[in-house]
Protein backbone atom coordinates (compact mmCIF):
# COMPACT_ATOMS: atom_id res chain seq x y z
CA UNK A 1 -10.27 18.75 -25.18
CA UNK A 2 -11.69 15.50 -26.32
CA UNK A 3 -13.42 12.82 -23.48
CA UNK A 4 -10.51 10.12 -24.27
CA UNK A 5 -7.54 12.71 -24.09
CA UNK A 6 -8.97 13.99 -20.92
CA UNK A 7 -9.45 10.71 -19.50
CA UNK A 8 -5.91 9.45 -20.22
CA UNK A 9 -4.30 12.74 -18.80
CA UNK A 10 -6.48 11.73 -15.42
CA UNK A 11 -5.24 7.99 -14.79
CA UNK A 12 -1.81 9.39 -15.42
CA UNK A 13 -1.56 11.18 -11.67
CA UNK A 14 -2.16 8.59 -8.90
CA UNK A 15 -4.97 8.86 -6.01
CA UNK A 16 -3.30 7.37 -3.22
CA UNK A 17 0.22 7.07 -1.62
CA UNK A 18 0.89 3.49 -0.26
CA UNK A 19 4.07 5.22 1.59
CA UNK A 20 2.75 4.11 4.87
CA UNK A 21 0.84 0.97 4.05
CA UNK A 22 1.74 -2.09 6.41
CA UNK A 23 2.91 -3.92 2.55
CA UNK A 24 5.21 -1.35 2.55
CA UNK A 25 7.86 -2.14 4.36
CA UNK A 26 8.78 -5.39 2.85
CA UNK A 27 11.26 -7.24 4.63
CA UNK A 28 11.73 -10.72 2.85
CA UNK A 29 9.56 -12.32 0.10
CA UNK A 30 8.70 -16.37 0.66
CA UNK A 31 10.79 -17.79 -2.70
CA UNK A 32 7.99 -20.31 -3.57
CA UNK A 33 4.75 -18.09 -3.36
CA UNK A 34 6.29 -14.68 -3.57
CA UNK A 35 4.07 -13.77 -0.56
CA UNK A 36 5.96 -10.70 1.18
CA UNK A 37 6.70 -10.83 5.10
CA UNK A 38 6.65 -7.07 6.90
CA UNK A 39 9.21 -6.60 9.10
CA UNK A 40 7.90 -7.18 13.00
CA UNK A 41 8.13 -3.08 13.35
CA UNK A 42 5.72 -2.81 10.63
CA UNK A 43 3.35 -5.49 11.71
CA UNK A 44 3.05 -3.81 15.03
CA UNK A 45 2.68 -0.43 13.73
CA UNK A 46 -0.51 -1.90 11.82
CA UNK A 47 -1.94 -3.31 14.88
CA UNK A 48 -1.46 -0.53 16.78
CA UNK A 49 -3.10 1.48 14.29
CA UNK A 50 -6.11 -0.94 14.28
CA UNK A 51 -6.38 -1.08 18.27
CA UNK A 52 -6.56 2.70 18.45
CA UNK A 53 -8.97 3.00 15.62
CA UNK A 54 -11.93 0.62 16.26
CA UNK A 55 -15.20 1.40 16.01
């Protein structure tokens, strides 16, 4: 198989699932900077997640 072809068939499949990402759960966007907002369940899922995993 030649370097390029097998390159290309490699991007193709992704690496990570964003399913549970705190930018996940989108629950407006801001109409001038299209910033998204989480919803407040999401935001404190993420700190929650941050709290318990601290170094």
């Amino acid at each position: 198989m030649d370097e390029n072809q097998l390159k290309e068939s490699s991007m193709q499949t992704p690496i990570e699932k964003h399913d549970t990402a705190a930018w996940a759960g989108i629950k407006s966007t801001k109409p001038v900077s299209k910033v998204t907002v989480p919803s407040e369940i999401d935001v404190r899922n993420a700190k929650e997640w941050v709290d318990t995993n601290q170094k």
